[in-house]
Every structure is written in C-alpha cells, then in structure tokens.
N, C-alpha and C. Protein backbone atom coordinates (compact mmCIF):
# COMPACT_ATOMS: atom_id res chain seq x y z
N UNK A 1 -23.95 -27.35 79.31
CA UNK A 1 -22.66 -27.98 79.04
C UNK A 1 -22.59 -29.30 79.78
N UNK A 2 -22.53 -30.39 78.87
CA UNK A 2 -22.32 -31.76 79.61
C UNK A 2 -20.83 -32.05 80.15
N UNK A 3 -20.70 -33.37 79.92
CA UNK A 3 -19.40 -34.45 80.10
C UNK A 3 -18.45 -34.07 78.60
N UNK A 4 -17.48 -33.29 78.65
CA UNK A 4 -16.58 -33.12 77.28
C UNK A 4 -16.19 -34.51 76.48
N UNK A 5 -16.10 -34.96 75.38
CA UNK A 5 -16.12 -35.96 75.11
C UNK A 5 -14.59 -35.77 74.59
N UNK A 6 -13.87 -34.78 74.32
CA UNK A 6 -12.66 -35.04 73.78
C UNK A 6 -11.52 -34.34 74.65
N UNK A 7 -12.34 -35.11 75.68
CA UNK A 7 -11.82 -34.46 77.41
C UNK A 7 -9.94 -34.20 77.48
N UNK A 8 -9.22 -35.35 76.40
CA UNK A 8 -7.71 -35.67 76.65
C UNK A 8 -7.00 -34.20 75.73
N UNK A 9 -7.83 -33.83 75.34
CA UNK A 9 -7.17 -32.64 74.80
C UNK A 9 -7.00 -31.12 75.48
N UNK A 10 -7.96 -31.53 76.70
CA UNK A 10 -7.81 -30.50 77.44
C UNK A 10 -7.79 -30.65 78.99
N UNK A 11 -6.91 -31.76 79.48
CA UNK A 11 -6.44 -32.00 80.06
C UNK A 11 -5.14 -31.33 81.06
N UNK A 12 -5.17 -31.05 82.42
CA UNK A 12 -4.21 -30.39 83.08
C UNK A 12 -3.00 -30.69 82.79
N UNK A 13 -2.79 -32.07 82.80
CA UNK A 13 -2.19 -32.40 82.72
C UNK A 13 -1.11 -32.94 80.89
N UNK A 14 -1.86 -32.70 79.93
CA UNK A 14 -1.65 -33.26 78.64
C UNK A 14 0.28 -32.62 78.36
N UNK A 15 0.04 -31.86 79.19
CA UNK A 15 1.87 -31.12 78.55
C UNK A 15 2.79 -31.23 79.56
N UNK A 16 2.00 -32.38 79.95
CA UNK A 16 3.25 -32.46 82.02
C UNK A 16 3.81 -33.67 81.41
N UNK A 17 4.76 -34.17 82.37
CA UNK A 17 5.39 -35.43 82.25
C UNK A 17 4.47 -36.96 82.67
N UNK A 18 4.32 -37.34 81.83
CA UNK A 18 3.17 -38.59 82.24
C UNK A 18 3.32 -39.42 83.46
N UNK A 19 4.71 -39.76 83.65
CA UNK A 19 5.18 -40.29 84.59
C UNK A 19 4.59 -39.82 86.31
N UNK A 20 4.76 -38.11 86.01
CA UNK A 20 4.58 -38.18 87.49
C UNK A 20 2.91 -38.58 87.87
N UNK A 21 2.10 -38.73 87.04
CA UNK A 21 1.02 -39.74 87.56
C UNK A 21 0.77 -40.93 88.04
N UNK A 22 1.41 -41.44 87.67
CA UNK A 22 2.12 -42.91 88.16
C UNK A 22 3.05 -43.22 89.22
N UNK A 23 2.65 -42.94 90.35
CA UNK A 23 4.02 -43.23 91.41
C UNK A 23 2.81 -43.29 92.35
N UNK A 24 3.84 -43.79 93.75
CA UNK A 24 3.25 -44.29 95.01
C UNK A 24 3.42 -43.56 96.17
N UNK A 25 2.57 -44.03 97.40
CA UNK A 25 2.78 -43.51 98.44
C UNK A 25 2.37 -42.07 98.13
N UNK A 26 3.26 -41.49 99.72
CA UNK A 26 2.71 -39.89 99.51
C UNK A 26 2.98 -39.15 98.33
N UNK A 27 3.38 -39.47 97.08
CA UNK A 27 3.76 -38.77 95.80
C UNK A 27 2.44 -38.53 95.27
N UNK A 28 1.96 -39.48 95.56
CA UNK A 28 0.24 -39.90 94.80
C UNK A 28 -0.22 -38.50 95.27
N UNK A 29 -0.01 -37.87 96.36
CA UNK A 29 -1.08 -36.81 96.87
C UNK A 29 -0.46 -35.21 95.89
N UNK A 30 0.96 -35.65 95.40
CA UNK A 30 1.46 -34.83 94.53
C UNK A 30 0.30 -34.40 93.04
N UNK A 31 0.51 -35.71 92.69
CA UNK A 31 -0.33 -36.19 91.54
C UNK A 31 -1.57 -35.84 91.82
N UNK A 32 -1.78 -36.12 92.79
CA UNK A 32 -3.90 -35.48 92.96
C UNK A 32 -3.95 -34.48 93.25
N UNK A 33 -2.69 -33.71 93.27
CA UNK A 33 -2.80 -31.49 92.99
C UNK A 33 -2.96 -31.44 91.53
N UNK A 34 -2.68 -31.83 90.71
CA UNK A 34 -2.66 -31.67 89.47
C UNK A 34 -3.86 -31.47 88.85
N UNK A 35 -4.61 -32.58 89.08
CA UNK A 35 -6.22 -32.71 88.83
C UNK A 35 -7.16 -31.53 89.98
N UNK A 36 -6.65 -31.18 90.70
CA UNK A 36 -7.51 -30.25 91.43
C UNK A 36 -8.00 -28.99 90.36
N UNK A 37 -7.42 -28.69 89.79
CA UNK A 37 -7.70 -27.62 88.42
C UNK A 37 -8.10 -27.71 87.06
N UNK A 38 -8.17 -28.96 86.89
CA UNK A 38 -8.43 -29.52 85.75
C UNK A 38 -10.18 -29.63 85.45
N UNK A 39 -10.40 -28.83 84.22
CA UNK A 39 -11.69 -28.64 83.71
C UNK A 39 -12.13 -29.76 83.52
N UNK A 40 -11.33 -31.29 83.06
CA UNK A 40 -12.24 -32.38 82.92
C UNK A 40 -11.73 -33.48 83.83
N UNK A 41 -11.64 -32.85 84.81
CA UNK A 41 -11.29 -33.93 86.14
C UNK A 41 -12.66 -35.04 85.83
N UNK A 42 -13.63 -34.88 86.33
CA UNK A 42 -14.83 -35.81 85.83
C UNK A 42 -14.76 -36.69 84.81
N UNK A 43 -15.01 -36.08 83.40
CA UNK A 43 -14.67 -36.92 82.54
C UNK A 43 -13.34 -37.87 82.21
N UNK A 44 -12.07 -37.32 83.16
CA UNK A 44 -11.01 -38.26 83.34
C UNK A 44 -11.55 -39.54 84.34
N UNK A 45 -12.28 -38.83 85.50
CA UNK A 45 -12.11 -39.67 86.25
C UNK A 45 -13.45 -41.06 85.89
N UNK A 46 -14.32 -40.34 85.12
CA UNK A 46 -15.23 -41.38 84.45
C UNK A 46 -14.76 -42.26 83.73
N UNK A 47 -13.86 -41.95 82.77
CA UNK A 47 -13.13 -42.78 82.11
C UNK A 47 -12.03 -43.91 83.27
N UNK A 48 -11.64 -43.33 83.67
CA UNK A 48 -10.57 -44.65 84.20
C UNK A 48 -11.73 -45.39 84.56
N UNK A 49 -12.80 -45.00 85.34
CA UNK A 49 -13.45 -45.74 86.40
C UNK A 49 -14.29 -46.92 85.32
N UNK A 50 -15.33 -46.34 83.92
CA UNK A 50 -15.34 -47.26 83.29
C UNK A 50 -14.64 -48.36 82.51
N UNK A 51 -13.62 -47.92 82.28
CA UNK A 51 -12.19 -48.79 81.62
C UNK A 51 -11.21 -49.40 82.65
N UNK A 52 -11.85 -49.30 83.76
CA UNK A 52 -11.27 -49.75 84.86
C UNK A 52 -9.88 -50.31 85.12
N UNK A 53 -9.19 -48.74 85.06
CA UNK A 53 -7.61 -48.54 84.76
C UNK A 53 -7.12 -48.80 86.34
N UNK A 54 -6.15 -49.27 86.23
CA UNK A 54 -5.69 -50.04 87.63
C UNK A 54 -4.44 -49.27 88.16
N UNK A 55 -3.63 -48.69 87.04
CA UNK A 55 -2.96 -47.72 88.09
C UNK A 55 -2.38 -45.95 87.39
N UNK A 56 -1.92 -45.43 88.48
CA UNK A 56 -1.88 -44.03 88.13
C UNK A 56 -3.24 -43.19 88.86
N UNK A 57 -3.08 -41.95 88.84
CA UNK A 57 -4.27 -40.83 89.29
C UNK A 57 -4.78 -41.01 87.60
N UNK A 58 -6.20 -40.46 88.00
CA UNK A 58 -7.04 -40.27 87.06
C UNK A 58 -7.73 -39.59 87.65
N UNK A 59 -8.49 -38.62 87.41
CA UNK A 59 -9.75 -37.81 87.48
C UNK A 59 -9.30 -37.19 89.35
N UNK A 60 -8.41 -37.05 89.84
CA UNK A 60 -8.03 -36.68 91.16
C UNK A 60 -8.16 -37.81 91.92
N UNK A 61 -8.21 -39.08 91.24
CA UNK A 61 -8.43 -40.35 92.57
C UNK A 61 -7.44 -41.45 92.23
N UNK A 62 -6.51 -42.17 93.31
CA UNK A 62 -5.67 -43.26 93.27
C UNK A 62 -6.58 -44.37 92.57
N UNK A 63 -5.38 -45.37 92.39
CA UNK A 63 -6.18 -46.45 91.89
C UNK A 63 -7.02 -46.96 93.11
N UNK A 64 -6.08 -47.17 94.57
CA UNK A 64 -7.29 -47.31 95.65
C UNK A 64 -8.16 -46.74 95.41
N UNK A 65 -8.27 -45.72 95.81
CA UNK A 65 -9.31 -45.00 95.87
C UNK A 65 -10.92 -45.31 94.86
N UNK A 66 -10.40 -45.23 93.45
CA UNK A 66 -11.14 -45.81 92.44
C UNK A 66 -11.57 -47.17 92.62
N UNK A 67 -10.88 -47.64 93.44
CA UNK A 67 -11.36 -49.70 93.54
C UNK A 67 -12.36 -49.61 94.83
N UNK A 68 -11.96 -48.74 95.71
CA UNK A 68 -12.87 -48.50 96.99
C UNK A 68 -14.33 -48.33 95.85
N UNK A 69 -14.53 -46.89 95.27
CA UNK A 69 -15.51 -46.86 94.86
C UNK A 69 -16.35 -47.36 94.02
N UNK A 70 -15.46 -48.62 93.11
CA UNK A 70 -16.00 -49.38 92.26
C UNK A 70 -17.11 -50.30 93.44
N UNK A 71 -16.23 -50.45 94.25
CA UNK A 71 -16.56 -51.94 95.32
C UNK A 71 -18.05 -51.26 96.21
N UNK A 72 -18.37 -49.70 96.43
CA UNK A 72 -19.45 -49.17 96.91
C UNK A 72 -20.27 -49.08 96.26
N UNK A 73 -19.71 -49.32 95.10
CA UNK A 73 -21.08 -48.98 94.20
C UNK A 73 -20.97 -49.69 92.89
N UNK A 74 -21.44 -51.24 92.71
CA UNK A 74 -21.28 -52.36 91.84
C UNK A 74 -22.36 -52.13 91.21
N UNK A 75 -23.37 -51.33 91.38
CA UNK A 75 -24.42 -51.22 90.38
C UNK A 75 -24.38 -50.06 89.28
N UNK A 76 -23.72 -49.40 89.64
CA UNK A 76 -23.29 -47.91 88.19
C UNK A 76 -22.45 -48.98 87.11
N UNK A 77 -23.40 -48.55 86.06
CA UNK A 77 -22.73 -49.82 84.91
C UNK A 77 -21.92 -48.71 83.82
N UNK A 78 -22.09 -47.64 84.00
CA UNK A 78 -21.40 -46.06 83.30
C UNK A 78 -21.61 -44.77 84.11
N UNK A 79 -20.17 -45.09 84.19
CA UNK A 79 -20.05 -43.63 85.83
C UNK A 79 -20.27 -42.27 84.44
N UNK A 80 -19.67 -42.53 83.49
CA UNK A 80 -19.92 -41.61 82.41
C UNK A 80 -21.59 -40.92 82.49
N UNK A 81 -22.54 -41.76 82.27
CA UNK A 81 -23.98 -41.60 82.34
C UNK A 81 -23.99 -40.91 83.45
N UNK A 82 -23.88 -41.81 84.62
CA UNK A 82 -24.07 -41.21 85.81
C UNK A 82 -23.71 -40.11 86.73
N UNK A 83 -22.81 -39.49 85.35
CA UNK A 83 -21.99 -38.26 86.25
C UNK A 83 -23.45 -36.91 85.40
N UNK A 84 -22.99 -37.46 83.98
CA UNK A 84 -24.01 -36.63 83.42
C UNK A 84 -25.71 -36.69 83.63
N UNK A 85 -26.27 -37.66 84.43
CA UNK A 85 -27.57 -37.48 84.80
C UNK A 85 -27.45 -36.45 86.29
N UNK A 86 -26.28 -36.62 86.73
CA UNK A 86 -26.10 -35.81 87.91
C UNK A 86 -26.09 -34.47 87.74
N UNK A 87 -25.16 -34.01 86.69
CA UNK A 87 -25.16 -33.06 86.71
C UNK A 87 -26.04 -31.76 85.83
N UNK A 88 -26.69 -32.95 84.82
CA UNK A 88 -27.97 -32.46 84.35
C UNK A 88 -29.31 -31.99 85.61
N UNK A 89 -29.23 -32.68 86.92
CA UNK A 89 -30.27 -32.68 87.38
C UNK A 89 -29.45 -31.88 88.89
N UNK A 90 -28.62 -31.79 88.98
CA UNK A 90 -28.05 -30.56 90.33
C UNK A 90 -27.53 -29.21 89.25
N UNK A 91 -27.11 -29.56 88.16
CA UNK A 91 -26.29 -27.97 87.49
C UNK A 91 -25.46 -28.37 86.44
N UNK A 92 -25.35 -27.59 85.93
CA UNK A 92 -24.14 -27.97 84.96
C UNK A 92 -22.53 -27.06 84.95
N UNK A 93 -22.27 -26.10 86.18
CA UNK A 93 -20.97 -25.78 86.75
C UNK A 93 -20.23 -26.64 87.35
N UNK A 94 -19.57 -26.13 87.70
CA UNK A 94 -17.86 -26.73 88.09
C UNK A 94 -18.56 -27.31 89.58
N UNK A 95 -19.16 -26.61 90.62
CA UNK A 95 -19.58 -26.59 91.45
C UNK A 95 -20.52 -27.85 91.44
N UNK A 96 -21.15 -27.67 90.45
CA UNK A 96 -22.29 -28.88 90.21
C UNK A 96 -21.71 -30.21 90.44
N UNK A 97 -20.40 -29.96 89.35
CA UNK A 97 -19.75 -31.28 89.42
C UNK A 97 -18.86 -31.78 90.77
N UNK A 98 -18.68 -30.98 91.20
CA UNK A 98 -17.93 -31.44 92.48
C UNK A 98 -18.93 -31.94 93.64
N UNK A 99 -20.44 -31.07 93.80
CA UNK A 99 -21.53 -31.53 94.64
C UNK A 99 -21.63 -33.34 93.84
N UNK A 100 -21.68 -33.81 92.57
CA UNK A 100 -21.46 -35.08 91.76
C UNK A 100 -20.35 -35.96 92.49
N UNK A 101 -18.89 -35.89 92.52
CA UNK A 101 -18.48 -36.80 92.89
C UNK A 101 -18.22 -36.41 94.24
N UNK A 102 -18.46 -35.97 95.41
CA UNK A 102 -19.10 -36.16 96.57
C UNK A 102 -19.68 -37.25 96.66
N UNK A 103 -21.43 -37.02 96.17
CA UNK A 103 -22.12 -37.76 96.51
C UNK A 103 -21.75 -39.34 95.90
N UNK A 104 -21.27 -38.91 94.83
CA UNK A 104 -20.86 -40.79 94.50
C UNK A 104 -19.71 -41.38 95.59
N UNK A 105 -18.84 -40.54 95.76
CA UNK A 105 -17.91 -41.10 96.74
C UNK A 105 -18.24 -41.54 98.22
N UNK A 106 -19.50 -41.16 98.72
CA UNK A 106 -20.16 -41.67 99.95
C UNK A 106 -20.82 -42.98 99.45
C-alpha cells in the first residue's frame, strides 16, 4: 500500500468545520490533534508541502513548521516521491510512515 492518491476523501478531517484548521497561536496545537489519527496525514501533508500552501495545518504541521522544513531541505523537488520511496524501502504501515516524517523533519 503506497501514498493514497484520492487522499481528500478520506480525510479526518473532511466532515469537521474547515475553519478550525486555520487559526493561530496555541489553537494551531488544537488543529494538529486532528491529524494525529488521520490515515492520510502523509499524503495531506505531501501535498501542502508540494503546492506549497502557506497557511492552515496540513498533514499535522503549521505553516511554520512546513516553511522550517521546506528551508532544511531545498533539494526534495516531490515530498510526494519522497515519502513513497521511504516508505517503500522502511515499510509500508502506519508505523513506517511515521519512522518517514521523522526522518525528513531532522
């Protein structure tokens, strides 16, 4: 099982209020419980990171957060690819994927 490609349909979030993704400060840490359960946290968070969405949570990470890691790592030209070569080559569980954005986030 790869990267879901029609990831927005099964989304934690698809039947919540859109809004509360979008807010600041400590609310944001509200918003990044949401994605803690979410089967395509990854593929959300691949997507903002290639479409390089500037605000709101995505994939469990602030827009900081996402600009920090753009700025560590200017050479991933598709975090999409790069999540799925990861997790082709550590696992393809839930687990797999979380050992994945670890290591990208260092």
């Amino acid at each position: 099982m790869g990267m879901i490609t029609d990831w927005p349909s099964l989304a934690a979030c698809q039947n919540g209020d859109p809004d509360a993704l979008f807010v600041q400060g400590a609310e944001q840490n509200v918003a990044k419980r949401i994605c803690r359960s979410c089967p395509v946290r990854y593929e959300c968070l691949a997507d903002a990171l290639d479409n390089r969405i500037e605000f709101g949570v995505w994939g469990g990470m602030t827009e900081r957060e996402r600009r920090a890691l753009l700025r560590r790592h200017p050479q991933v030209t598709s975090w999409r690819k790069m999540f799925e070569a990861a997790m082709k080559k550590n696992g393809k569980d839930k687990a797999g994927k979380d050992k994945i954005l670890v290591s990208a986030a260092t």
